[in-house]
N, C-alpha and C. Protein backbone atom coordinates (compact mmCIF):
# COMPACT_ATOMS: atom_id res chain seq x y z
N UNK A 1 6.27 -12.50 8.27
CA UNK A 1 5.76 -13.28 7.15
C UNK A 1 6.14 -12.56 5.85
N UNK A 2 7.06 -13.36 5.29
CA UNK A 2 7.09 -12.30 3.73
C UNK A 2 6.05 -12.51 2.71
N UNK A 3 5.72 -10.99 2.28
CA UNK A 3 4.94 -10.81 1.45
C UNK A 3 4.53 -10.85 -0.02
N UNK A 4 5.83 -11.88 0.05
CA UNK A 4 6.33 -12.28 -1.44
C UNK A 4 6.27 -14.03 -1.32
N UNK A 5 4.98 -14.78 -0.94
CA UNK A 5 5.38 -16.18 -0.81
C UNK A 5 5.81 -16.62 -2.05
N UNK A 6 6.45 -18.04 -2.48
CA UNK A 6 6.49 -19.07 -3.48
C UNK A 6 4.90 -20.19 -3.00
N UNK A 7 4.63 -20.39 -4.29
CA UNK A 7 4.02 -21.48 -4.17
C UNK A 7 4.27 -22.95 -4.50
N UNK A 8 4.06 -23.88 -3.47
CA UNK A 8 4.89 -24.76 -3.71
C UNK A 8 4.96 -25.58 -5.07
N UNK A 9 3.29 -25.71 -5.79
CA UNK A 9 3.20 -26.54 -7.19
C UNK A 9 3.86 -25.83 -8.23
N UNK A 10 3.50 -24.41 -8.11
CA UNK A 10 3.83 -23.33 -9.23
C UNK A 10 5.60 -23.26 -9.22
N UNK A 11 5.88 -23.31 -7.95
CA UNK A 11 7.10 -22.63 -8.14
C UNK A 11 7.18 -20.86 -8.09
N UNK A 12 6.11 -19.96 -8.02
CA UNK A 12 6.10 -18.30 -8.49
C UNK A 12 5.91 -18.15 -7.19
N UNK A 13 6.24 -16.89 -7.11
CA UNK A 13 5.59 -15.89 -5.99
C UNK A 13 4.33 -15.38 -6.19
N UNK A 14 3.85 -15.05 -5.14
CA UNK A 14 2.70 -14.01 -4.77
C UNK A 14 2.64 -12.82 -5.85
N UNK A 15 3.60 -12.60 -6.19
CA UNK A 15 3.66 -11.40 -7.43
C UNK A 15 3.81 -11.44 -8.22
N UNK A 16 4.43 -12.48 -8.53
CA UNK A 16 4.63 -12.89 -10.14
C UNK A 16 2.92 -14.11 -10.62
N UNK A 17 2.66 -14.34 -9.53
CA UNK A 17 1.37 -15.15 -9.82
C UNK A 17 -0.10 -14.02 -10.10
N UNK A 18 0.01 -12.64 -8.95
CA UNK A 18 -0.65 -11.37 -9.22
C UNK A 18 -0.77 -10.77 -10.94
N UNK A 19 0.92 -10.61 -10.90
CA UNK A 19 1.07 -10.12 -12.26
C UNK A 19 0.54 -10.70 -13.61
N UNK A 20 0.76 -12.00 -13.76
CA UNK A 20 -0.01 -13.11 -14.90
C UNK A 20 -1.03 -12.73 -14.49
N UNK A 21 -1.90 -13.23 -13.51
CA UNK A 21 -3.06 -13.18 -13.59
C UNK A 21 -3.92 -11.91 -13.96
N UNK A 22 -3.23 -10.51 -13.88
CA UNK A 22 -3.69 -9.02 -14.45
C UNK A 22 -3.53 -9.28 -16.25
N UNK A 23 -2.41 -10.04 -16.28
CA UNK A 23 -2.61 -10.22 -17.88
C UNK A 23 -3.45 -11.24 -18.68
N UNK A 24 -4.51 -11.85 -17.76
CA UNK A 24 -5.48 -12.80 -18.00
C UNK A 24 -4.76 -13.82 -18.50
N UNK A 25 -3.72 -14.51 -17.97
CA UNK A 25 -3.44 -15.85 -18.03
C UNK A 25 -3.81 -16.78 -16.86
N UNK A 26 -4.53 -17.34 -17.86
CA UNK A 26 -5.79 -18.83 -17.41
C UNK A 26 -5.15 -19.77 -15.93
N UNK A 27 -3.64 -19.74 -17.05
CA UNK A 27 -2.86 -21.04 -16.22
C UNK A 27 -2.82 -19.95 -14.22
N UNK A 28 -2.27 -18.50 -14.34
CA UNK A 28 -2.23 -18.46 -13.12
C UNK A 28 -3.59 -17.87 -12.42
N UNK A 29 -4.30 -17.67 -12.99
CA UNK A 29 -5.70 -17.47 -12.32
C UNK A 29 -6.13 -18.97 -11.86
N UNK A 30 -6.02 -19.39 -12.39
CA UNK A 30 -6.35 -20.97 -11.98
C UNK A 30 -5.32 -21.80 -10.80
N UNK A 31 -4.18 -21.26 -10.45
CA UNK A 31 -2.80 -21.61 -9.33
C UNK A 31 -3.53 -20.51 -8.12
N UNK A 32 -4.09 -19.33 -8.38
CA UNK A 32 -4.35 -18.72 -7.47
C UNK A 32 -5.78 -18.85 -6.55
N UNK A 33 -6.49 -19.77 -7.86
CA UNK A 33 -8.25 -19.81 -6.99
C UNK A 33 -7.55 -21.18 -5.94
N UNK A 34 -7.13 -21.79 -7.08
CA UNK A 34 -6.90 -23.54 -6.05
C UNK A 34 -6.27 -23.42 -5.39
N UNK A 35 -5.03 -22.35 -5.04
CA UNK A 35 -4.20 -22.15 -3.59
C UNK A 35 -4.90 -21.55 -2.69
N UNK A 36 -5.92 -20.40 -2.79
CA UNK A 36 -6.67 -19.89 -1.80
C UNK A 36 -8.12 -19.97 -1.85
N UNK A 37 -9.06 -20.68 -2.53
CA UNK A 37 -10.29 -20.95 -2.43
C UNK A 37 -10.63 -21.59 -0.81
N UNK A 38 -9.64 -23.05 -0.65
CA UNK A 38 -10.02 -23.69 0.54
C UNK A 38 -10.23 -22.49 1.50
N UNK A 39 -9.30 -21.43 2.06
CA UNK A 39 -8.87 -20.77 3.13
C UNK A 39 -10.47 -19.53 3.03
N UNK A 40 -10.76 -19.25 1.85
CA UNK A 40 -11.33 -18.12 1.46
C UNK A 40 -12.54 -18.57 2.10
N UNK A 41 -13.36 -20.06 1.65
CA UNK A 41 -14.55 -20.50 1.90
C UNK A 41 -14.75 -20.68 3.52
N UNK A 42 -13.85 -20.80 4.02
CA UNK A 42 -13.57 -21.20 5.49
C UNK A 42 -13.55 -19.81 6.27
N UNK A 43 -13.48 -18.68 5.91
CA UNK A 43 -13.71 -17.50 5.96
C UNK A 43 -15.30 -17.01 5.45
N UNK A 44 -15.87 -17.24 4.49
CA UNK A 44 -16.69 -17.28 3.96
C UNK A 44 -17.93 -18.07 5.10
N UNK A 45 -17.58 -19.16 4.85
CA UNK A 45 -19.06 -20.14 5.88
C UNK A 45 -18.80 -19.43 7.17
N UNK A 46 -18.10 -19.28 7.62
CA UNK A 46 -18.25 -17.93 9.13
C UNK A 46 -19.24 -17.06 9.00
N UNK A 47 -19.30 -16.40 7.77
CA UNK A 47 -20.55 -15.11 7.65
C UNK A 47 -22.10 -16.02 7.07
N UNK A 48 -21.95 -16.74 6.38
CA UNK A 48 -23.13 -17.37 5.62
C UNK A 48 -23.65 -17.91 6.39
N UNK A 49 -25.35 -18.03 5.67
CA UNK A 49 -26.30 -18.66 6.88
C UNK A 49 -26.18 -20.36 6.01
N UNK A 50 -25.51 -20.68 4.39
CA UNK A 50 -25.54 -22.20 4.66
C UNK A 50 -24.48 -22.66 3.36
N UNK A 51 -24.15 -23.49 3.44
CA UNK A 51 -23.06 -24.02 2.53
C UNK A 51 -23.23 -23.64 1.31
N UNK A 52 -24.20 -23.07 0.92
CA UNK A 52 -24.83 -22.79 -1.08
C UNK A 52 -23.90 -21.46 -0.97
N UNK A 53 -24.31 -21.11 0.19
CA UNK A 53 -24.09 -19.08 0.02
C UNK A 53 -22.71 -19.32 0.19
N UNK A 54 -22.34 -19.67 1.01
CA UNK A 54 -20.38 -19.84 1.54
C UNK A 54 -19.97 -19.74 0.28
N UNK A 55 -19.96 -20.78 -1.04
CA UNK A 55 -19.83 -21.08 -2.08
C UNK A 55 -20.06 -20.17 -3.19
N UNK A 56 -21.37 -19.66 -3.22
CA UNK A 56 -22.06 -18.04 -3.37
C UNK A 56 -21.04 -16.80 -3.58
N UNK A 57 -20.59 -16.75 -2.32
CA UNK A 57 -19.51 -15.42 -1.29
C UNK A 57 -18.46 -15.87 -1.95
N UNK A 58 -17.90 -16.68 -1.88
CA UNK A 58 -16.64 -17.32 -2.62
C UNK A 58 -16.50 -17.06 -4.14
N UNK A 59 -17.29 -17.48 -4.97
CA UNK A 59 -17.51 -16.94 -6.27
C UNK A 59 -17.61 -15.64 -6.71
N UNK A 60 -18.48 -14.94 -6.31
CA UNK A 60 -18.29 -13.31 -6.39
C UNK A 60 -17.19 -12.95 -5.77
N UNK A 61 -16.51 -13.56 -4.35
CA UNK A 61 -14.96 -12.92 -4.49
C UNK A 61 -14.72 -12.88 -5.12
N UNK A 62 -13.98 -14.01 -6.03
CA UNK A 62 -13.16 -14.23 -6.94
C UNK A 62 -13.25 -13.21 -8.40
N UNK A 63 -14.76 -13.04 -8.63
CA UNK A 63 -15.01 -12.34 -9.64
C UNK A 63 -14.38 -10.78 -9.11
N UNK A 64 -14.59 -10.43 -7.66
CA UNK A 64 -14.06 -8.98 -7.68
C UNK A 64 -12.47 -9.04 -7.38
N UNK A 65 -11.85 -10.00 -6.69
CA UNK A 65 -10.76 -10.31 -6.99
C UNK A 65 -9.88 -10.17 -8.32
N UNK A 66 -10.38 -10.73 -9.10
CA UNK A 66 -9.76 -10.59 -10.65
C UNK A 66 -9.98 -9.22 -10.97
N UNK A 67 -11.44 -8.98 -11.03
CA UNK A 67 -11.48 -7.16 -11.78
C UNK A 67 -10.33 -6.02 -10.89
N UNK A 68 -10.01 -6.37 -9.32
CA UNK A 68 -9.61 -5.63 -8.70
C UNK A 68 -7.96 -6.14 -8.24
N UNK A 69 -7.27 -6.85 -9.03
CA UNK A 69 -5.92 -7.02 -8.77
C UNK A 69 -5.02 -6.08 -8.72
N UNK A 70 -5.41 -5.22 -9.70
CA UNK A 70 -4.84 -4.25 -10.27
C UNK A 70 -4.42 -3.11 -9.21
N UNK A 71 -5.27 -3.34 -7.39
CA UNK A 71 -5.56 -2.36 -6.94
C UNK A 71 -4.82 -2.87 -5.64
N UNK A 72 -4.30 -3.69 -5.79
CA UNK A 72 -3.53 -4.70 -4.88
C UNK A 72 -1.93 -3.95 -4.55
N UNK A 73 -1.38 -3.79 -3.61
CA UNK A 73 -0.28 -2.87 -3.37
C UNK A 73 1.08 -3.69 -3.08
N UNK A 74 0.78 -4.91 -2.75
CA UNK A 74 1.78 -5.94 -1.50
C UNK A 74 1.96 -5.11 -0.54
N UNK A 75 0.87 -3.81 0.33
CA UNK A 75 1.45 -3.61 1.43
C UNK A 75 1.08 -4.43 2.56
N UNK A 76 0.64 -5.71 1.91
CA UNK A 76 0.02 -6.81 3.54
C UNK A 76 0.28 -7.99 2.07
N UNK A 77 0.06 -9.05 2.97
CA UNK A 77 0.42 -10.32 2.33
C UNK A 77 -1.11 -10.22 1.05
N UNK A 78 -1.14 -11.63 0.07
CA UNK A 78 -2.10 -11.25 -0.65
C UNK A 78 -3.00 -12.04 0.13
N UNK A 79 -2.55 -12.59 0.60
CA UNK A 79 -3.71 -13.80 1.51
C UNK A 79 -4.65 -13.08 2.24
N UNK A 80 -4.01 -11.93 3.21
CA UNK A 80 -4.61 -10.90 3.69
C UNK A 80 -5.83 -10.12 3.18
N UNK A 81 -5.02 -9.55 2.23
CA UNK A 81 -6.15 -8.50 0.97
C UNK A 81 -7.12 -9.67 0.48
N UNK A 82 -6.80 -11.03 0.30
CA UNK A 82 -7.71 -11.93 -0.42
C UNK A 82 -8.81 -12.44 0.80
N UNK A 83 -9.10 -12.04 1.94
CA UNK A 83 -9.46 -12.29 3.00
C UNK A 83 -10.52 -10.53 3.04
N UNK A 84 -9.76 -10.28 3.29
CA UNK A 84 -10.65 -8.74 3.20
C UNK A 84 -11.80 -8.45 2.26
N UNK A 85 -11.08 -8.57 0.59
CA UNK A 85 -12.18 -8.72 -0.26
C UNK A 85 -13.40 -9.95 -0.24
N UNK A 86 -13.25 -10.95 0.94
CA UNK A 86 -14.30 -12.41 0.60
C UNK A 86 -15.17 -11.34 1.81
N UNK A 87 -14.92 -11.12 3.03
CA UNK A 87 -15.62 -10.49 3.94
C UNK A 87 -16.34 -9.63 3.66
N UNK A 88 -15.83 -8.64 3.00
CA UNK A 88 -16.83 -7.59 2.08
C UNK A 88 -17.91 -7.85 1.49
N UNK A 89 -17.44 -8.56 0.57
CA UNK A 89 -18.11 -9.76 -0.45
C UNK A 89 -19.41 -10.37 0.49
N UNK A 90 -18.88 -11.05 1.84
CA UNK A 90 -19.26 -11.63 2.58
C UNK A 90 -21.14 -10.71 2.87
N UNK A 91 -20.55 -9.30 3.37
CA UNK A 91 -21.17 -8.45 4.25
C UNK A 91 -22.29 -7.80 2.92
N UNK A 92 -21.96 -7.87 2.39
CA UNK A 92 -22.66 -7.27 0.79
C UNK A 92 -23.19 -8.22 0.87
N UNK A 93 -23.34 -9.48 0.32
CA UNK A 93 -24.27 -10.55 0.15
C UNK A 93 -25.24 -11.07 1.04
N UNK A 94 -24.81 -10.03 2.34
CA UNK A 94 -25.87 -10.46 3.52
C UNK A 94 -26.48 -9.55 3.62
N UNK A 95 -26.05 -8.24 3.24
CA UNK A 95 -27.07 -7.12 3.32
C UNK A 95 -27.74 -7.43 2.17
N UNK A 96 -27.82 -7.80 0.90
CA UNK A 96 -28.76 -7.95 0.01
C UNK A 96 -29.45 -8.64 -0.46
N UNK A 97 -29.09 -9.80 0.34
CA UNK A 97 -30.14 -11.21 0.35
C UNK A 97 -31.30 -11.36 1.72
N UNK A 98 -30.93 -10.75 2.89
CA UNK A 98 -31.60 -10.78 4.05
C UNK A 98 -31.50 -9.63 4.32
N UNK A 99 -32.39 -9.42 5.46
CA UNK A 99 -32.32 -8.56 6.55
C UNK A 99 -31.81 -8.74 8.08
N UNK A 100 -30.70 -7.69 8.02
CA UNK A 100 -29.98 -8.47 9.54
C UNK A 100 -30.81 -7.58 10.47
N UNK A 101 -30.83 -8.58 11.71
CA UNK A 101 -31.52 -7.54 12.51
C UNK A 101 -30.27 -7.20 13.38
N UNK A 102 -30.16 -6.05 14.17
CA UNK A 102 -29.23 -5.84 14.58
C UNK A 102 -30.20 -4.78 16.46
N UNK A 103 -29.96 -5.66 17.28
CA UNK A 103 -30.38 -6.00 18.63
C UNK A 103 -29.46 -4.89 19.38
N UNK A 104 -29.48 -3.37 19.88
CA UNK A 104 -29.15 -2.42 20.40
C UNK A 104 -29.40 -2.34 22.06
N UNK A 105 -29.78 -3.28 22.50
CA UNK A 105 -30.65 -2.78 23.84
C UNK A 105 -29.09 -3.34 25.03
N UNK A 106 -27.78 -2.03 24.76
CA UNK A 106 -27.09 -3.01 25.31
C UNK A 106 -27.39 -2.47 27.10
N UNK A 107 -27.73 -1.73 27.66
CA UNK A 107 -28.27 -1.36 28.96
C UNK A 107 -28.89 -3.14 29.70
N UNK A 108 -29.04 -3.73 29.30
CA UNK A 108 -29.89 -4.74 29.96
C UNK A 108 -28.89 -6.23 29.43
N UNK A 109 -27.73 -5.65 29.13
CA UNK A 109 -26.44 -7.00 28.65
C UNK A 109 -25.62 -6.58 30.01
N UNK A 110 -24.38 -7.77 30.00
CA UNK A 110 -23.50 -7.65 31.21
C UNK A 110 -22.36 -8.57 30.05
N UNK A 111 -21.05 -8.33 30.42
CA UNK A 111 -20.18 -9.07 29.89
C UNK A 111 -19.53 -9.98 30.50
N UNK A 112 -20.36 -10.21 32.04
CA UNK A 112 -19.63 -11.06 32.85
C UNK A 112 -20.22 -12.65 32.44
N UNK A 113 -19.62 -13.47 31.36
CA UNK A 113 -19.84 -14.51 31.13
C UNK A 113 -18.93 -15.57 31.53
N UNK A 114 -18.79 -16.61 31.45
CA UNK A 114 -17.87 -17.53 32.27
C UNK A 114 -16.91 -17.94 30.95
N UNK A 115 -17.90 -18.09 29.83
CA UNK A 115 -17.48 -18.24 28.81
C UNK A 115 -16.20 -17.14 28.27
N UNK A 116 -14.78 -17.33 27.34
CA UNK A 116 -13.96 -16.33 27.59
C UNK A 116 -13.73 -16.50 25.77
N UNK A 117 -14.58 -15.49 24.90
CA UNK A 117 -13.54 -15.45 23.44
C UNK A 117 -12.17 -15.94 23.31
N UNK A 118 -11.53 -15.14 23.81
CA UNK A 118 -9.92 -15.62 23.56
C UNK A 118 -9.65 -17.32 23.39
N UNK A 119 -10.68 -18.01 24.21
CA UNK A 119 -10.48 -19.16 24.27
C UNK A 119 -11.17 -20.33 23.57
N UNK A 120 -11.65 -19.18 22.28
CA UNK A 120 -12.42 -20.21 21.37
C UNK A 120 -11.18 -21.10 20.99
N UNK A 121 -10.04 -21.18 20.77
CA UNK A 121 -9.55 -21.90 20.21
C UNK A 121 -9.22 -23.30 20.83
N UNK A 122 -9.51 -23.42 21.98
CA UNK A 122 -9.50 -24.63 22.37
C UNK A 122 -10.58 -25.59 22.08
N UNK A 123 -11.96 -25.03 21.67
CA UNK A 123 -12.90 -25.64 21.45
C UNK A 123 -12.23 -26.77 20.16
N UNK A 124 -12.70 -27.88 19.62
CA UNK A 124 -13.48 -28.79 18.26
C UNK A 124 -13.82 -27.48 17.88
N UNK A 125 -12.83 -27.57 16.45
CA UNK A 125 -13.50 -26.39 15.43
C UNK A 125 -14.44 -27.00 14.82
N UNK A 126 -14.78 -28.15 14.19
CA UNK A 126 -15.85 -28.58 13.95
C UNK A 126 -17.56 -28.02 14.86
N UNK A 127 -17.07 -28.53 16.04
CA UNK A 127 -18.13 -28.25 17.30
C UNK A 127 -18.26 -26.50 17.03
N UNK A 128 -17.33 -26.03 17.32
CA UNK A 128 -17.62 -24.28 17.04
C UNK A 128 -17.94 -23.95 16.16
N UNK A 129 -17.73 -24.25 14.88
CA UNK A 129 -18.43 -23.40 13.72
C UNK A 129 -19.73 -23.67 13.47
N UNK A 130 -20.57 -25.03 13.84
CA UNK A 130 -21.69 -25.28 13.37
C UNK A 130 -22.38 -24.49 14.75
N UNK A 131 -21.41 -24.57 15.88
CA UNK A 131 -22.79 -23.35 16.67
C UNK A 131 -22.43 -22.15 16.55
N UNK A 132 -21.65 -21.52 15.87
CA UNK A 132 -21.13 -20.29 15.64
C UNK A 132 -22.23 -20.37 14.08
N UNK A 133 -22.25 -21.20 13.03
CA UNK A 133 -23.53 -20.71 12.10
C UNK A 133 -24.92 -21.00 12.82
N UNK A 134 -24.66 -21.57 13.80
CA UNK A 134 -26.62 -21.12 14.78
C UNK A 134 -26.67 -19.79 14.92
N UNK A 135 -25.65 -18.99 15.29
CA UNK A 135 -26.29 -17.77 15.67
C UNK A 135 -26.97 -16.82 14.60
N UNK A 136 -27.76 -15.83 15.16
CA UNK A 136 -28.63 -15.47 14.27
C UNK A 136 -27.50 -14.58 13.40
N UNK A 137 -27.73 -13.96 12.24
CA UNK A 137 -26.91 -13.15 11.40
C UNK A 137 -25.91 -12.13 12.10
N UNK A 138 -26.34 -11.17 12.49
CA UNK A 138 -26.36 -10.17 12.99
C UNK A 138 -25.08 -10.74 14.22
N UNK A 139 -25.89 -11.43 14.73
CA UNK A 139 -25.11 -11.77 15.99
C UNK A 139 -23.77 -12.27 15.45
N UNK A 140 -23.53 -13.36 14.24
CA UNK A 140 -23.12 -14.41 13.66
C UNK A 140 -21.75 -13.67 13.14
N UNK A 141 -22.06 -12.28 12.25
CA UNK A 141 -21.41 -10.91 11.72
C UNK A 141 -20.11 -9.99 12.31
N UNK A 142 -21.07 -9.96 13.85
CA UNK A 142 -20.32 -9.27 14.68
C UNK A 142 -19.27 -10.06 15.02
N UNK A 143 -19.65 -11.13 15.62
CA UNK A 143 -18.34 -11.96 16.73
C UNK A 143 -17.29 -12.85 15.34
N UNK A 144 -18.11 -12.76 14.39
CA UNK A 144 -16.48 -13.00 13.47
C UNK A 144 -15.43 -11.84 13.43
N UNK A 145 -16.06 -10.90 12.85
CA UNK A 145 -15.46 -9.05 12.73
C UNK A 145 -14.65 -9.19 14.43
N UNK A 146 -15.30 -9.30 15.04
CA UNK A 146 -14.14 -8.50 16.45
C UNK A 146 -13.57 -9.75 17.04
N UNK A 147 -14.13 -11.08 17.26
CA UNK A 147 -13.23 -12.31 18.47
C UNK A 147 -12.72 -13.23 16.91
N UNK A 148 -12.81 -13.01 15.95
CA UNK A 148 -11.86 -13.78 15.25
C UNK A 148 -10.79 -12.77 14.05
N UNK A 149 -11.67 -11.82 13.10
CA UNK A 149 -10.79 -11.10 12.13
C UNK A 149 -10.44 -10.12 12.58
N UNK A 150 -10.42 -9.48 13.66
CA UNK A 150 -9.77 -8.45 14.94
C UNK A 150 -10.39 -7.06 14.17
N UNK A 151 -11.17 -6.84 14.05
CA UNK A 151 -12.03 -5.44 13.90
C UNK A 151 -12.00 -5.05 14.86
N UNK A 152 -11.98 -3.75 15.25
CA UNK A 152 -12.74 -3.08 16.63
C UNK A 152 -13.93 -2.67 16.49
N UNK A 153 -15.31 -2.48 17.72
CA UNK A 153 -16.04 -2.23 17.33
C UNK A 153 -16.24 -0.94 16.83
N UNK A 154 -15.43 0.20 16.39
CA UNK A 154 -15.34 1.14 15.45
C UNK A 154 -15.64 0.75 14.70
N UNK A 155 -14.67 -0.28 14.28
CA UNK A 155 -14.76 -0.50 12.56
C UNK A 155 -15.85 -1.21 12.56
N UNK A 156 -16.24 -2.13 12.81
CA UNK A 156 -17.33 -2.88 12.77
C UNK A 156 -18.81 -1.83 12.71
N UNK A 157 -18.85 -0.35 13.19
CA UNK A 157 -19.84 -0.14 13.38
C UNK A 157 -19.81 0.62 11.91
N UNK A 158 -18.58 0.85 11.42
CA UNK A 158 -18.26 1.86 9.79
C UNK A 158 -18.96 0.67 9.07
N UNK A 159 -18.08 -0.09 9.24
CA UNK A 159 -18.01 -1.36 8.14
C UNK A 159 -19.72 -1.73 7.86
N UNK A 160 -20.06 -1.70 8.65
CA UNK A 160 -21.57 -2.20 8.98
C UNK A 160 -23.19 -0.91 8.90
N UNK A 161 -21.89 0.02 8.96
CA UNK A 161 -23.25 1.06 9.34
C UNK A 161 -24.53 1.34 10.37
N UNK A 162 -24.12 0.52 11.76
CA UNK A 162 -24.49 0.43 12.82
C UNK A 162 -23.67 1.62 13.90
N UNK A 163 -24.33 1.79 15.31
CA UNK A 163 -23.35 2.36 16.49
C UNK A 163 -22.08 1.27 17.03
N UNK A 164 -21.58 1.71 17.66
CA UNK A 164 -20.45 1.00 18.44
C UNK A 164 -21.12 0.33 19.39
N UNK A 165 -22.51 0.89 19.91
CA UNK A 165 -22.98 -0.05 20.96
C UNK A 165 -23.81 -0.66 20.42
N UNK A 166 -24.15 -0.75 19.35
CA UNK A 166 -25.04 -2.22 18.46
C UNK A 166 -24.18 -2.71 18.44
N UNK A 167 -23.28 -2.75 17.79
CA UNK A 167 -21.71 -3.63 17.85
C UNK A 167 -21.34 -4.48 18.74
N UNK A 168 -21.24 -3.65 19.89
CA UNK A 168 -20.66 -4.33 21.25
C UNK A 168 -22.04 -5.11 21.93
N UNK A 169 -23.22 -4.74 21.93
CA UNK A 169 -24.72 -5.68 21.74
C UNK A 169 -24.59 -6.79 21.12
N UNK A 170 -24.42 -6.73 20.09
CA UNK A 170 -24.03 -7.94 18.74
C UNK A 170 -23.51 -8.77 19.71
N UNK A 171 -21.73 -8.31 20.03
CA UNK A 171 -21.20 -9.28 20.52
C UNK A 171 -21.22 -9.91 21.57
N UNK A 172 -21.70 -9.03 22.37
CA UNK A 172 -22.30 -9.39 24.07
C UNK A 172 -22.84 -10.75 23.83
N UNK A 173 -24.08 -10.42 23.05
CA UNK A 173 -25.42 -11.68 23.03
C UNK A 173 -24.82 -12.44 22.27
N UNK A 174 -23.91 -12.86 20.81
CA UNK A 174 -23.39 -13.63 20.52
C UNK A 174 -22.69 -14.49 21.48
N UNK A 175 -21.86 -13.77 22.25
CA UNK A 175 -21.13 -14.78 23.03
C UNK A 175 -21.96 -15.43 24.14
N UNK A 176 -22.98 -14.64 24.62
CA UNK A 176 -23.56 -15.35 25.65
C UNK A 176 -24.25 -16.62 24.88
N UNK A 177 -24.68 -16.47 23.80
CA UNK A 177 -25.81 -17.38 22.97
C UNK A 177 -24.69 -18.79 22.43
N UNK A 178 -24.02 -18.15 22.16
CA UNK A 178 -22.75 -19.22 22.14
C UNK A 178 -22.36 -19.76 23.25
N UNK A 179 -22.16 -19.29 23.88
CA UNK A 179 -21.59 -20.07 25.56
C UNK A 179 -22.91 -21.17 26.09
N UNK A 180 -24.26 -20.73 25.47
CA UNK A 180 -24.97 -21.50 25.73
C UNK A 180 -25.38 -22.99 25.16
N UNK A 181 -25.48 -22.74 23.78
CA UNK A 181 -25.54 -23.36 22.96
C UNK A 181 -24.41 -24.80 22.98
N UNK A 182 -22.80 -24.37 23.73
CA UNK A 182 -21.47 -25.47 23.91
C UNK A 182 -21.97 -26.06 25.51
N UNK A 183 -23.12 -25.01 26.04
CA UNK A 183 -23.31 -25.88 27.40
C UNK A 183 -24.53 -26.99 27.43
N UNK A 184 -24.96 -26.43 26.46
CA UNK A 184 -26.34 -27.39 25.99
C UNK A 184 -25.87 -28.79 25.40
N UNK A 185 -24.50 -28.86 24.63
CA UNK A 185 -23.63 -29.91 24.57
C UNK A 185 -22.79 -30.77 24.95
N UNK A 186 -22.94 -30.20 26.29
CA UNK A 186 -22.04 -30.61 27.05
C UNK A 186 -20.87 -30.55 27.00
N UNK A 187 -20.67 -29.16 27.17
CA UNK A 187 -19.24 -28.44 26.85
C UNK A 187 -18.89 -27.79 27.81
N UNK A 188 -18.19 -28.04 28.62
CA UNK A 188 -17.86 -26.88 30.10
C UNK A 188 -17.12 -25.78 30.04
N UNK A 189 -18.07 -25.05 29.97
CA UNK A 189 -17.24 -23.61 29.59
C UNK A 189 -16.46 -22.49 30.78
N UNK A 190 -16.78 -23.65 31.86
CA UNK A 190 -15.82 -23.00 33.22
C UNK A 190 -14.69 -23.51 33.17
N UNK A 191 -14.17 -25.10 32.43
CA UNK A 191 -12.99 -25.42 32.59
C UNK A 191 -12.25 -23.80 31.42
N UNK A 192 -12.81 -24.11 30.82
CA UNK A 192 -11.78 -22.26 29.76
C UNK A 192 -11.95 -20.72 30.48
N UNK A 193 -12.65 -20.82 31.61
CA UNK A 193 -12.46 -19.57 31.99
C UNK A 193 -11.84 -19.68 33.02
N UNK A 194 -11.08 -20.49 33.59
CA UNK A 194 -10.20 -20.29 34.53
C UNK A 194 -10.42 -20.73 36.10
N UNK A 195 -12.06 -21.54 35.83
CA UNK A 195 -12.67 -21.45 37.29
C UNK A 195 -13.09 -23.19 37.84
């Protein structure tokens, strides 16, 4: 993927649209929210508990986005780095609006579920995200960070300030709570595991 896209309305690259926008011109700060807002919020409602906050998370990106362009390298695409900073954003706004609880007891979890991550993508993304925002925070946090934005639970436990086995707890019970929640819908979650 080069790390220099064009955009198709603008006509600029990724860097030349960076660069204006460090010199506070309106016109490309404004080419850069409306090319990546959709993608950002859709990233965003993954962590949020409801469409106000998604919107919320999205806005304060943008605000640290702009102050922090400057800090931007092109050593990953900007879409990338613009993804990183909403999650942050994301994880900050959940630590300071709520309290996550974060469920450690992984001795009494098993990972033998029928249900298989890898294979969220076959689900109705529609159908998945509204039971993927049922889960409780915590739970909700984790299984974006590791079965969708590929964290390990290392990072997830830095990022978060939790153990690796709250982490891997998190995700255990997320997925089981999820696997339940698509069977309660009548969603067969043995045809995706292979059985």
């Amino acid at each position: 993927m080069p790390l220099y896209l064009k955009h198709k309305k603008s006509g600029i690259t990724d860097q030349e649209l960076v660069q204006r926008c460090m010199k506070n011109d309106v016109g490309a700060q404004k080419i850069l929210f409306e090319h990546y807002s959709p993608m950002l919020l859709g990233v965003s409602y993954r962590y949020a508990n409801s469409e106000d906050d998604a919107h919320e998370i999205v806005q304060l990106g943008f605000v640290k986005i702009f102050n922090n362009l400057s800090k931007f390298r092109f050593q990953s695409s900007l879409s990338t780095w613009l993804i990183r900073v909403v999650i942050n954003t994301a994880l900050n706004y959940l630590k300071a609006n709520e309290k996550v609880k974060w469920e450690s007891d992984i001795e009494t979890l098993t990972e033998n579920h029928n249900f298989v991550v890898e294979q969220l993508h076959q689900i109705d993304l529609k159908l998945l995200m509204n039971c993927i925002q049922e889960l409780p925070t915590g739970y909700r946090i984790v299984l974006n960070m590791f079965a969708i934005e590929g964290y390990s639970h290392k990072e997830i436990a830095a990022e978060l300030n939790i153990t690796e086995s709250t982490s891997r707890s998190q995700f255990v019970r997320a997925k089981a709570l999820l696997e339940k929640k698509l069977i309660s819908l009548g969603f067969d979650t043995n045809k995706y595991a292979g059985k």
